[in-house]
Protein backbone atom coordinates (compact mmCIF):
# COMPACT_ATOMS: atom_id res chain seq x y z
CA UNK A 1 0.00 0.00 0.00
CA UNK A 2 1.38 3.06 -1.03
CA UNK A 3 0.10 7.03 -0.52
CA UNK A 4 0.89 10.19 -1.94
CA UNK A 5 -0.33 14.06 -1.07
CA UNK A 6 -1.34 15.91 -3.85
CA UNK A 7 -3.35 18.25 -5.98
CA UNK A 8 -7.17 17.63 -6.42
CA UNK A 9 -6.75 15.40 -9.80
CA UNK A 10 -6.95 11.60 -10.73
CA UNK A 11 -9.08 9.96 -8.16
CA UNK A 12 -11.23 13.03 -7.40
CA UNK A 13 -12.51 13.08 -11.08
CA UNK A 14 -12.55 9.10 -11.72
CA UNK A 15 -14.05 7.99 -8.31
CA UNK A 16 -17.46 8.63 -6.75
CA UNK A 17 -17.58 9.85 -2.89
CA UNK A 18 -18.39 6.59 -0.72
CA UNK A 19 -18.63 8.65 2.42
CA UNK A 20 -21.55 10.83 0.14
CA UNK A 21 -25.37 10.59 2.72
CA UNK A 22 -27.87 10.05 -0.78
CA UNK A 23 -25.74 6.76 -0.57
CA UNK A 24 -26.34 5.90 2.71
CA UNK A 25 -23.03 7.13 4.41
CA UNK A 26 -23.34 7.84 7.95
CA UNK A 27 -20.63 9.05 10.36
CA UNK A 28 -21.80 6.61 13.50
CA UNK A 29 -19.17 7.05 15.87
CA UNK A 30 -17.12 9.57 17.68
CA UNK A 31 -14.65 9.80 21.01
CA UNK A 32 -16.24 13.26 21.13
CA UNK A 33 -18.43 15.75 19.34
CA UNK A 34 -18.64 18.86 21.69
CA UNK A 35 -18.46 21.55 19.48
CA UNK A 36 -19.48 20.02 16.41
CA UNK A 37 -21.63 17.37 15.01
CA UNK A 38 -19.71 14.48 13.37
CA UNK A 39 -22.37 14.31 10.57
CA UNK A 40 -21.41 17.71 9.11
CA UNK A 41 -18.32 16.00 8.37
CA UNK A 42 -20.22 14.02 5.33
CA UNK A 43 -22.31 17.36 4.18
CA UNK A 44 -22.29 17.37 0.35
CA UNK A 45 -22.21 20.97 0.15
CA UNK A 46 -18.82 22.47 0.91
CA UNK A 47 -17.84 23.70 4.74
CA UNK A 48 -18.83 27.69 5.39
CA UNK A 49 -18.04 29.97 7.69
CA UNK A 50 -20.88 32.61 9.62
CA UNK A 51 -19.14 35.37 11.02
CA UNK A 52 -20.79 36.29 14.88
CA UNK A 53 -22.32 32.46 14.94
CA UNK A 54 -22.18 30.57 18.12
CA UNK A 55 -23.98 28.20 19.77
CA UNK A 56 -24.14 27.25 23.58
CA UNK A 57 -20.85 25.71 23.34
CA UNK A 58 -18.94 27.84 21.23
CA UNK A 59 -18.23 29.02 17.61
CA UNK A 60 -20.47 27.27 15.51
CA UNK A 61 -18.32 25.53 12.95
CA UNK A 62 -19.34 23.30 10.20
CA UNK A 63 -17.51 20.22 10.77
CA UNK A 64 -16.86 17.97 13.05
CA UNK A 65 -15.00 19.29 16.09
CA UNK A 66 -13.53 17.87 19.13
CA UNK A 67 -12.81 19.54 22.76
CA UNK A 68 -9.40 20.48 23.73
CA UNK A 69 -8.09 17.25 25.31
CA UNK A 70 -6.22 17.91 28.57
CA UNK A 71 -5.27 14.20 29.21
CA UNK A 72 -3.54 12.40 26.38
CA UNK A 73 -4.62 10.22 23.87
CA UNK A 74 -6.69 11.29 20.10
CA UNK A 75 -9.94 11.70 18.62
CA UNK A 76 -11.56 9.85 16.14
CA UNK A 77 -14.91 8.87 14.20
CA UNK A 78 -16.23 5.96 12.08
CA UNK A 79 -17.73 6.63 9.08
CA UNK A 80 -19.62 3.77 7.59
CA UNK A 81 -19.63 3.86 3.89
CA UNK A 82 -22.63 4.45 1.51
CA UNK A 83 -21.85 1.15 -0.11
CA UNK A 84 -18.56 -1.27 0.03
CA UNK A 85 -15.51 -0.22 -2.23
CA UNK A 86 -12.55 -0.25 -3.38
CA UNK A 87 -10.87 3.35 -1.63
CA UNK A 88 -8.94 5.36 -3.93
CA UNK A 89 -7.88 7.98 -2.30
CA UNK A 90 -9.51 10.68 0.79
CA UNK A 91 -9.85 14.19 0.87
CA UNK A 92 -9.33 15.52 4.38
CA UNK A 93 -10.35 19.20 4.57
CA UNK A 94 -9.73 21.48 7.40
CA UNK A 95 -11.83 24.18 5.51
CA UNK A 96 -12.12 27.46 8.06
CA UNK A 97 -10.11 25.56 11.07
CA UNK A 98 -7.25 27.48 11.25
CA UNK A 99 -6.24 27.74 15.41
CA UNK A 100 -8.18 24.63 15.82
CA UNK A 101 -6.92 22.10 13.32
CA UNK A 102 -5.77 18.66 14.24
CA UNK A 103 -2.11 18.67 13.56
CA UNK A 104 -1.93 15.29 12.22
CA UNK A 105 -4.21 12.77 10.83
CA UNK A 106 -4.57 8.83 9.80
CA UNK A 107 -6.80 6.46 8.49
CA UNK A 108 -8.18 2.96 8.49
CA UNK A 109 -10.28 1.02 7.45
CA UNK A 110 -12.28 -2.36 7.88
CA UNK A 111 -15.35 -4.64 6.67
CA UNK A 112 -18.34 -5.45 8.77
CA UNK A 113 -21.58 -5.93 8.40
CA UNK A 114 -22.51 -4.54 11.46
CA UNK A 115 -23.32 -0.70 11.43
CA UNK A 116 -21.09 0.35 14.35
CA UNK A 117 -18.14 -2.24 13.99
CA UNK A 118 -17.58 -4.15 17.13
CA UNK A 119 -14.80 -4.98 19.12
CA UNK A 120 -13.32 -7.70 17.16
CA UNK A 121 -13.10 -6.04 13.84
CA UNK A 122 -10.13 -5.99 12.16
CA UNK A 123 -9.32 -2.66 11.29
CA UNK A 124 -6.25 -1.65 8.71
CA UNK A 125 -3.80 1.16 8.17
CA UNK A 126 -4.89 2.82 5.03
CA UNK A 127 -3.29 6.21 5.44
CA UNK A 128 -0.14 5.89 7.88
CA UNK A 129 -0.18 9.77 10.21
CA UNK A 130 0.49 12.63 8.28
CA UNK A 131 0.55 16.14 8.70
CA UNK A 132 -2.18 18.34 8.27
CA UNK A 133 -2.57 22.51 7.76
CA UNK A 134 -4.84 24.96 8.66
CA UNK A 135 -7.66 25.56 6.28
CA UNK A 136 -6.55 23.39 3.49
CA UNK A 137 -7.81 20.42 1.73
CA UNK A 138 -5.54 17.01 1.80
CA UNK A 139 -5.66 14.80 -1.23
CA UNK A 140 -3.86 12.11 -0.33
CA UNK A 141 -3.99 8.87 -2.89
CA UNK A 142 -4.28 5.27 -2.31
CA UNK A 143 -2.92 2.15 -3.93
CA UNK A 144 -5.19 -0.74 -1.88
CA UNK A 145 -7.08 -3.07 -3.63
CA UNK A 146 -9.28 -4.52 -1.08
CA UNK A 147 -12.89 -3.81 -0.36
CA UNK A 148 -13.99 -1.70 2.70
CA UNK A 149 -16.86 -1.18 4.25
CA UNK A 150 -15.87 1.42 7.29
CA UNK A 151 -13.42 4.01 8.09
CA UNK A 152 -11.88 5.49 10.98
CA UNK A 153 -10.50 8.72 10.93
CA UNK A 154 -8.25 9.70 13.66
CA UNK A 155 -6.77 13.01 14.81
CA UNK A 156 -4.07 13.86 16.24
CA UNK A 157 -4.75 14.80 19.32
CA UNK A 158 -8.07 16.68 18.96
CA UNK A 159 -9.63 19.33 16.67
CA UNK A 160 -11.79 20.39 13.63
CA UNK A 161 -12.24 18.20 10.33
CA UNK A 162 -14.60 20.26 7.80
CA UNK A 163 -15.41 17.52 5.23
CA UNK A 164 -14.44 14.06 4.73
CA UNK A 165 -14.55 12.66 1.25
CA UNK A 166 -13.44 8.95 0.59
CA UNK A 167 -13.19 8.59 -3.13
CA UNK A 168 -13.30 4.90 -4.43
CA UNK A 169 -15.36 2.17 -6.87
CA UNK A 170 -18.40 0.94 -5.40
CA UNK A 171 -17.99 -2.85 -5.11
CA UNK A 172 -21.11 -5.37 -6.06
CA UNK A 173 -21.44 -8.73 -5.27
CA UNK A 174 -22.40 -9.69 -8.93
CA UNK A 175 -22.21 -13.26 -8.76
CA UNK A 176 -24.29 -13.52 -6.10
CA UNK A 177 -27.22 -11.90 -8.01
CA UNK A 178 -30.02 -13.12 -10.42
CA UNK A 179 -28.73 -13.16 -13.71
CA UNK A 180 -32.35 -13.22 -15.05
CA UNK A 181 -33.25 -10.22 -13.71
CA UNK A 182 -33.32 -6.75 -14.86
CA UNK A 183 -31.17 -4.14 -12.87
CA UNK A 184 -29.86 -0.26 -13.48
CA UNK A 185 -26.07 -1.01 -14.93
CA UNK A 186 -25.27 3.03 -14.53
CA UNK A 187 -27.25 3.32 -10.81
CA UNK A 188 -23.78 4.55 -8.64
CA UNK A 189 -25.04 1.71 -6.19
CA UNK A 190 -24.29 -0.76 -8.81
CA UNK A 191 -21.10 0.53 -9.57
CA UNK A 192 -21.95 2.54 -12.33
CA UNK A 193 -19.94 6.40 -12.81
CA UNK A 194 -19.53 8.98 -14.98
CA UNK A 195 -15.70 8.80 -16.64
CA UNK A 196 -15.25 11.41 -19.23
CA UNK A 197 -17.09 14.72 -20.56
CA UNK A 198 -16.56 17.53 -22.25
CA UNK A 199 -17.89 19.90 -20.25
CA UNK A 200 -19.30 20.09 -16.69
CA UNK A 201 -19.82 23.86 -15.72
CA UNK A 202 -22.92 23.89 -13.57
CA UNK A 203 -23.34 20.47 -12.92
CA UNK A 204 -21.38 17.53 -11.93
CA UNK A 205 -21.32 14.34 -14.30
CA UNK A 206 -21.73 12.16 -11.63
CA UNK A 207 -25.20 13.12 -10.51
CA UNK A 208 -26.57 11.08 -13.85
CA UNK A 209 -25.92 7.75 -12.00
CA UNK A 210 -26.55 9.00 -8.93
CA UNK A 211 -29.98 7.47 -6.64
CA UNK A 212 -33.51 8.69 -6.88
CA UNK A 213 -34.54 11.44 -8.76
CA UNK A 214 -32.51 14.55 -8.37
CA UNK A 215 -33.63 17.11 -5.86
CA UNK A 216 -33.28 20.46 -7.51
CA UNK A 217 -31.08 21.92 -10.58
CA UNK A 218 -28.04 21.68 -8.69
CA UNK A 219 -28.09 17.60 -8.69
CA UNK A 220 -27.70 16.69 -12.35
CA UNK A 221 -25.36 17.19 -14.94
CA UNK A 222 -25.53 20.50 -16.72
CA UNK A 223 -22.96 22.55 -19.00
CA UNK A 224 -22.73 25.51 -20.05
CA UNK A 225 -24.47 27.37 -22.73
CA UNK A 226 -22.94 26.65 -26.21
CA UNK A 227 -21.92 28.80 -28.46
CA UNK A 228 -20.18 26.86 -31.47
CA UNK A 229 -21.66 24.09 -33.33
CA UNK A 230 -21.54 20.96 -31.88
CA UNK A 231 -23.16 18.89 -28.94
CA UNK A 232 -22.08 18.16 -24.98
CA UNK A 233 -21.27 14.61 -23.99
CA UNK A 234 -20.68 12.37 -21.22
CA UNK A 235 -19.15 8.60 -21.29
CA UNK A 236 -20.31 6.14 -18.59
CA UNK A 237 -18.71 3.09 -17.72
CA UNK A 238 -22.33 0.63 -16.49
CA UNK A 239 -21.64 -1.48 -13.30
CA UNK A 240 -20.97 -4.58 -15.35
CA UNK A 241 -21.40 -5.69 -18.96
CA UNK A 242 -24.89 -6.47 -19.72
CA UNK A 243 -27.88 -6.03 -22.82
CA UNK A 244 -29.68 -2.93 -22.71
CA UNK A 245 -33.78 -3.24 -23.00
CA UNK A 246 -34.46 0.17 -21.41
CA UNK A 247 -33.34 4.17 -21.23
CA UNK A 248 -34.60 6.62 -18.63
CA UNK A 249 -33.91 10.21 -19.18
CA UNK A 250 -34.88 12.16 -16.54
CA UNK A 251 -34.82 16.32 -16.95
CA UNK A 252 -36.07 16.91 -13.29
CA UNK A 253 -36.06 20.62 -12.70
CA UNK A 254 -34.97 21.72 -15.97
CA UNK A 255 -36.95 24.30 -17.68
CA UNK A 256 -35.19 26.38 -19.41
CA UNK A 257 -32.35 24.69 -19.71
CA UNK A 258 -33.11 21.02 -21.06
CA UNK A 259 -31.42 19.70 -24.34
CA UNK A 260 -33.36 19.93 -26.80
CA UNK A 261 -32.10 16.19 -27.79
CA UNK A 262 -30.57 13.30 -26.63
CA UNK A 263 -29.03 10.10 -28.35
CA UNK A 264 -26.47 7.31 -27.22
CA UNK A 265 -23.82 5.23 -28.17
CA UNK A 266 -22.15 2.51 -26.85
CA UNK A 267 -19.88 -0.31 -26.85
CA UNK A 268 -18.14 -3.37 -25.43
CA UNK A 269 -14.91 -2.23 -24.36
CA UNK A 270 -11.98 -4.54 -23.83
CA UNK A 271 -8.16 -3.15 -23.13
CA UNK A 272 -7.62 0.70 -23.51
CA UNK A 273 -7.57 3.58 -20.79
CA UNK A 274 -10.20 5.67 -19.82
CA UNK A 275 -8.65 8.29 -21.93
CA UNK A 276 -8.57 6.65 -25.02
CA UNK A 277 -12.04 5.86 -24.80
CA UNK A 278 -12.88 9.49 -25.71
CA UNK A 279 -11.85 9.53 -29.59
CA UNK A 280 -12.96 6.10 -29.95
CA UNK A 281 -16.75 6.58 -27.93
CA UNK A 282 -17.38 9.17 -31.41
CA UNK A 283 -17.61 5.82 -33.58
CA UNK A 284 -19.51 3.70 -31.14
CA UNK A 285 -22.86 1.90 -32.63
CA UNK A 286 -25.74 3.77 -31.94
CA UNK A 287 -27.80 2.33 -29.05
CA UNK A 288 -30.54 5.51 -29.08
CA UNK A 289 -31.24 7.08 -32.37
CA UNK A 290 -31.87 10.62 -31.44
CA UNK A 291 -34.38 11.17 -29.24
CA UNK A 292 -36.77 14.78 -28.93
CA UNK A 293 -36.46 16.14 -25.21
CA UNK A 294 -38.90 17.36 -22.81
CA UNK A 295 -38.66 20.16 -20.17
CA UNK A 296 -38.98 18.25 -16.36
CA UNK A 297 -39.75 15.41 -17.55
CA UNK A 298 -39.32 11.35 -16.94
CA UNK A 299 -38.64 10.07 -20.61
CA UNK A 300 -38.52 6.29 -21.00
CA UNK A 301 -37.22 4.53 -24.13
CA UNK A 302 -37.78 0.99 -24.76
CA UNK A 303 -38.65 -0.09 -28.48
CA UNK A 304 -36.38 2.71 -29.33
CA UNK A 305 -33.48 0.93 -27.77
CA UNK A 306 -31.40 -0.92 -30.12
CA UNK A 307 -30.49 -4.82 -29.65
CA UNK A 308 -26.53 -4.21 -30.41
CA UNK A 309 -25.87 -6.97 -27.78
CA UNK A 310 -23.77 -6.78 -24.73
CA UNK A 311 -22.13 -3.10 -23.34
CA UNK A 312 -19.49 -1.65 -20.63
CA UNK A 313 -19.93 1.86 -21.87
CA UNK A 314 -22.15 4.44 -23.19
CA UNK A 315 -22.02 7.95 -24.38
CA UNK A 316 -24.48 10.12 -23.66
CA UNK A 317 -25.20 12.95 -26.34
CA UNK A 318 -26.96 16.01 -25.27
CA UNK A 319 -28.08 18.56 -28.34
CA UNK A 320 -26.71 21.11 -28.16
CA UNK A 321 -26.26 21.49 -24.46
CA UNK A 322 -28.12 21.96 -21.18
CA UNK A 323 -29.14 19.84 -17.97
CA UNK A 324 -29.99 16.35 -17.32
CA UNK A 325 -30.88 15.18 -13.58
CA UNK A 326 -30.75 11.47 -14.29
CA UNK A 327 -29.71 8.36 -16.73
CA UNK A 328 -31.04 5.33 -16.13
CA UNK A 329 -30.02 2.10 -18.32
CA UNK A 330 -31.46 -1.17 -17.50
CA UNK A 331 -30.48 -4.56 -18.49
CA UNK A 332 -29.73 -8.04 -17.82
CA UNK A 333 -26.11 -9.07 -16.69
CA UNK A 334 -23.76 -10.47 -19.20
């Protein structure tokens, strides 16, 4: 296991949050919680700061914040993860803790089934201590291949932790399921995500596979407005390989911003990086012909969808831009 501090890149575009709540993430543990809430930890919106807000124990902060400790020893909580996965890497942002920062930070990790692990789990170094600063994020990498369902953070001694994101690939326990039935190959709880698009101004890529419908404008995938010929995309690798028989496109909330079209390709990738898959996704067989768009609106494809056979990717074309809330593609496993 190997881990590296850097710049917000790689696994923070590739990898979906685990530790994200509309996945069922919870924070259900901490040594202590006195002046803040462990669950803002795991807030999807990033941390704030009120000037002149306090509460009746102190300067409301939005985080998770531990008291001064006066007797040895460190803080920590256990977050248990929206789904098991594979981590990647973990952003750990001290966001507006400046005098009140843990100095130092690890992690670890372990699998239970139990919501709160118990005494006799086995729980594994997957970030060794490292030093932290004052009002800064922490992107540190991970090279680990095994599947988690917890993590622990600890700091050193005590302090303030804004946000905790723990970026990895959602792990499925395919062989165990029905092979005749029909599931969502995109759905993020399947292991679905969002790996390449041209353009992501307003709205993260990500949402499309994300559960339930979206909740306002903000959760879907929007770009900006266009202004030279052409059409937005987004390619997403499905869960596992399987036979399309239906397409949900779901324009929740936009109104004045919907595409006016949709179509998608796709194909049955083997070899090849994520990169590559860009030039090559512009020659993929057409799995949607082009399809007329609706304003806030559930649209559901089925004898539109072609029988091309088998898939591990799709590309989603938008004409010539806008907002989509959600993609849906269901199938039966190959």
């Amino acid at each position: 296991m190997t881990f590296t501090i850097n710049a917000p890149q790689d696994f923070v575009a590739r990898w979906i949050n685990l530790a994200q709540p509309r996945l069922g993430a919870e924070a259900v543990f901490a040594t202590d919680e006195f002046f803040a809430s462990k669950d803002r930890m795991l807030s999807p919106e990033p941390a704030m700061f009120i000037p002149g807000k306090y509460d009746e124990h102190g300067k409301w902060m939005d985080g998770w914040e531990t008291r001064r400790r006066r007797g040895g020893g460190y803080d920590s909580s256990i977050v248990r993860l929206g789904h098991p996965g594979i981590i990647k890497g973990v952003d750990i942002d001290t966001s507006h803790f400046t005098g009140n920062y843990p100095p130092a930070a690890s992690v670890d990790a372990c699998y239970s089934t139990d919501r709160v692990p118990d005494d006799k789990a086995e729980w594994g170094t997957l970030i060794p201590a490292t030093n932290l600063k004052g009002n800064s994020h922490h992107y540190i990498s991970v090279d680990d291949e095994r599947t988690w369902t917890h993590v622990r953070l600890n700091i050193f001694p005590d302090g303030g932790v804004a946000r905790l994101r723990v970026y990895g690939q959602v792990q499925c326990n395919w062989e165990q399921k029905d092979r005749s039935a029909v599931y969502d190959l995109s759905a993020m709880e399947n292991g679905g995500r969002a790996i390449a698009w041209n353009d992501a101004h307003f709205g993260m890529a990500e949402n499309l596979t994300a559960p339930g419908r979206g909740v306002n404008m903000g959760d879907g995938w929007e770009t900006r407005r266009r202004r030279e010929p052409g059409n937005d995309w987004c390619i997403i690798a499905l869960g596992h390989r399987g036979a399309i028989e239906e397409i949900v496109v779901d324009t929740a909330h936009f109104k004045g911003n919907y595409p006016d079209r949709c179509a998608i390709q796709a194909a049955d990738v083997t070899g090849g990086t994520e990169e590559s898959l860009v030039t090559q996704s512009m020659f993929w067989p057409v799995l949607l012909p082009e399809q007329k768009l609706e304003m806030d609106a559930i649209h559901a494809f089925r004898s539109e969808v072609r029988k091309i056979g088998p898939v591990t990717h799709v590309r989603l074309n938008i004409y010539p831009d806008g907002g989509v809330s959600r993609l849906r593609l269901f199938g039966r496993i190959a």
